[in-house]
Protein backbone atom coordinates (compact mmCIF):
# COMPACT_ATOMS: atom_id res chain seq x y z
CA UNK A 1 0.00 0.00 0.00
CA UNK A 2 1.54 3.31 -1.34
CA UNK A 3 2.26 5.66 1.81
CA UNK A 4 -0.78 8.88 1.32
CA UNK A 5 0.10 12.56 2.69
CA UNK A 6 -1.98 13.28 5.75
CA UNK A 7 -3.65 16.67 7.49
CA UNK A 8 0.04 17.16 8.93
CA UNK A 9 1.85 16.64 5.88
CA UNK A 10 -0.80 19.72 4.95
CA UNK A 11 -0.13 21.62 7.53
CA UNK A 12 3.67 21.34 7.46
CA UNK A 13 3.35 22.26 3.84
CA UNK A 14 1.43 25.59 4.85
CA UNK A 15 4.03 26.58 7.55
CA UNK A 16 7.12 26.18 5.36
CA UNK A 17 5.29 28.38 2.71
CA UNK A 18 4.61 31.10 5.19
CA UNK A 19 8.08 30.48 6.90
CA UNK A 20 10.29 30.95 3.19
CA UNK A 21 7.94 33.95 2.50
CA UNK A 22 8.37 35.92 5.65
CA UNK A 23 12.66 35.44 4.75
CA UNK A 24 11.43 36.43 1.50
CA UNK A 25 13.03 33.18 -0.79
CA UNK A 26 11.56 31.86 -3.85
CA UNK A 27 10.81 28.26 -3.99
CA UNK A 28 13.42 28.05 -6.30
CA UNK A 29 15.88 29.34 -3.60
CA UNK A 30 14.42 27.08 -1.09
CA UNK A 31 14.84 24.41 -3.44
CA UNK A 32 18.53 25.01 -4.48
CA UNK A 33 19.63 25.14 -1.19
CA UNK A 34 18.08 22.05 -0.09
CA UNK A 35 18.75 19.60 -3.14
CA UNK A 36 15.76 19.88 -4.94
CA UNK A 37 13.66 21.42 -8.14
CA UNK A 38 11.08 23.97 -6.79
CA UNK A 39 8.18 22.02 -8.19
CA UNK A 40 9.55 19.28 -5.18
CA UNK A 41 8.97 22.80 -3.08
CA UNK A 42 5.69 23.40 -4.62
CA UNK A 43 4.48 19.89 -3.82
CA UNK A 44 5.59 19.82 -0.18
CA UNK A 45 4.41 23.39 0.00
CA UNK A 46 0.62 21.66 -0.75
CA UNK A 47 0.78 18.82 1.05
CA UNK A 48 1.13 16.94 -1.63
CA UNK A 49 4.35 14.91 -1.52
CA UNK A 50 5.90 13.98 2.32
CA UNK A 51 9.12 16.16 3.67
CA UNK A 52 11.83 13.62 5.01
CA UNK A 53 13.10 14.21 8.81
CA UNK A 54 16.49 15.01 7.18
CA UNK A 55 15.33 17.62 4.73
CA UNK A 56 12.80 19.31 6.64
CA UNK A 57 15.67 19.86 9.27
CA UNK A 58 17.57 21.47 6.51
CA UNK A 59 14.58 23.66 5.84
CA UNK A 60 14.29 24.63 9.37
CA UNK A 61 18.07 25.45 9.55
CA UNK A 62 17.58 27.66 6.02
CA UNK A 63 14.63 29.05 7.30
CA UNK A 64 16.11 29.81 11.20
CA UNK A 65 13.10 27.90 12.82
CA UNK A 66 13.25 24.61 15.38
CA UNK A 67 12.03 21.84 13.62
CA UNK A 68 8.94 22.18 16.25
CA UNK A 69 7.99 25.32 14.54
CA UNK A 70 6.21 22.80 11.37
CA UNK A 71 4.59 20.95 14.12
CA UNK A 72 3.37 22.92 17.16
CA UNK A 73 -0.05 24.11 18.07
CA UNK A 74 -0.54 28.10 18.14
CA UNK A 75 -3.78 27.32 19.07
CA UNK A 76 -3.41 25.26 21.91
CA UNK A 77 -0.49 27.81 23.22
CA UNK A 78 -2.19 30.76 23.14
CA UNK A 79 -5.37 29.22 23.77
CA UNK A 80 -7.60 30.48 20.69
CA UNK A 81 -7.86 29.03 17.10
CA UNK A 82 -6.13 31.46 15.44
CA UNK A 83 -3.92 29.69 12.50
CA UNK A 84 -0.99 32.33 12.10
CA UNK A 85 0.42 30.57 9.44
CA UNK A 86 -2.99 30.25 7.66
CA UNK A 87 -2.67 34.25 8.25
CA UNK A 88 0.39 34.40 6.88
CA UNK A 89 -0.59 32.56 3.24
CA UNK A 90 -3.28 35.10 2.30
CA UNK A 91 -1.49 36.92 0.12
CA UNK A 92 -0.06 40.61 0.57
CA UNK A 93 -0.19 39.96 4.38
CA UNK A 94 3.32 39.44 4.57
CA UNK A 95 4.46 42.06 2.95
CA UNK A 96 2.00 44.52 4.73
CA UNK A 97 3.77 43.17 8.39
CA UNK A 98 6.84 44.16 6.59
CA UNK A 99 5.71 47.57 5.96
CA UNK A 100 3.97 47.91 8.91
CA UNK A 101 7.77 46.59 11.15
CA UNK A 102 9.20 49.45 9.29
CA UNK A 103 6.59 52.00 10.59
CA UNK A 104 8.47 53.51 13.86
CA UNK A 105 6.41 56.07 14.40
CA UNK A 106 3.78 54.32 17.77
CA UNK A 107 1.00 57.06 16.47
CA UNK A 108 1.24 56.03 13.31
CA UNK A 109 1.62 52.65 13.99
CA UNK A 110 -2.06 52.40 15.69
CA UNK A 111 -3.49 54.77 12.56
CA UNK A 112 -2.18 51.78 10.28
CA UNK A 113 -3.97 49.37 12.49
CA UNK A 114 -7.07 51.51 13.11
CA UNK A 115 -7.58 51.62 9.02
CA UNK A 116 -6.74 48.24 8.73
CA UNK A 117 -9.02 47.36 10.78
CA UNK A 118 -11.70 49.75 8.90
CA UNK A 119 -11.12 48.43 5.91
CA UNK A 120 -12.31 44.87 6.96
CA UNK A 121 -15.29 45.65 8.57
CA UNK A 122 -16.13 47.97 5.32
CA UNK A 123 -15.49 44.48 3.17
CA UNK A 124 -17.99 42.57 5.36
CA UNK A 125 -20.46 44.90 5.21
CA UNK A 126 -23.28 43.97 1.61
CA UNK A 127 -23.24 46.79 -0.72
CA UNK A 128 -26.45 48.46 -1.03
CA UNK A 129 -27.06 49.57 -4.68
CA UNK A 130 -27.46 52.64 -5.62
CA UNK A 131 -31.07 52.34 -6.87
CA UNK A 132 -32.18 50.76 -3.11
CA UNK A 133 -35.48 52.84 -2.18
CA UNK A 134 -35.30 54.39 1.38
């Protein structure tokens, strides 16, 4: 019976994609320094093909993370069910935590928040069309 990726295998995937973005590497990069083609990236990136204990150490190393990092919880450490690696693979969001790290202004720093946080409530809110009677 051929070994099948699991829900961990998935999940691993999803933290080394949000791990090599916030260093900012390509999966090419990531590949080349590990020993393989970036389409082997790609597939352990989606869960698709299993990372070996050896190479995902290697990928921990690159990427300046414990091994444990792939694995742990968030969830059950900070005792919510926020995924902060789930976070981190819609895209733009790292690069806005980038911008926002280089903000070092505190004022500004909680305006950038404040219309962040605007924003998002103004995208969950229906449009009502312009021809809606009163």
């Amino acid at each position: 019976m051929p070994k099948q990726t699991t829900e961990v295998d998935r999940l691993v995937g999803v933290r080394i994609t949000a791990l090599r973005k916030a260093k900012g590497l390509s999966q090419t990069a990531l590949g080349n320094a590990v020993g393989v083609t970036f389409q082997q990236v790609q597939k352990y990136e989606k869960g698709q093909n299993r990372v070996g204990a050896g190479r995902l150490r290697e990928i921990a190393r690159l990427l300046e993370v414990p091994v444990s990092a792939f694995f742990e919880d968030r969830a059950e450490e900070t005792g919510g069910d926020d995924n902060v690696f789930g976070f981190l693979n819609v895209p733009g969001a790292i690069d806005l935590l980038r911008a926002y790290v280089q903000v070092e202004d505190d004022q500004m720093r909680r305006e950038v928040l404040s219309i962040t946080r605007s924003a998002a409530r103004l995208s969950r809110t229906p449009a009502v069309p312009d021809d809606a009677e009163e």
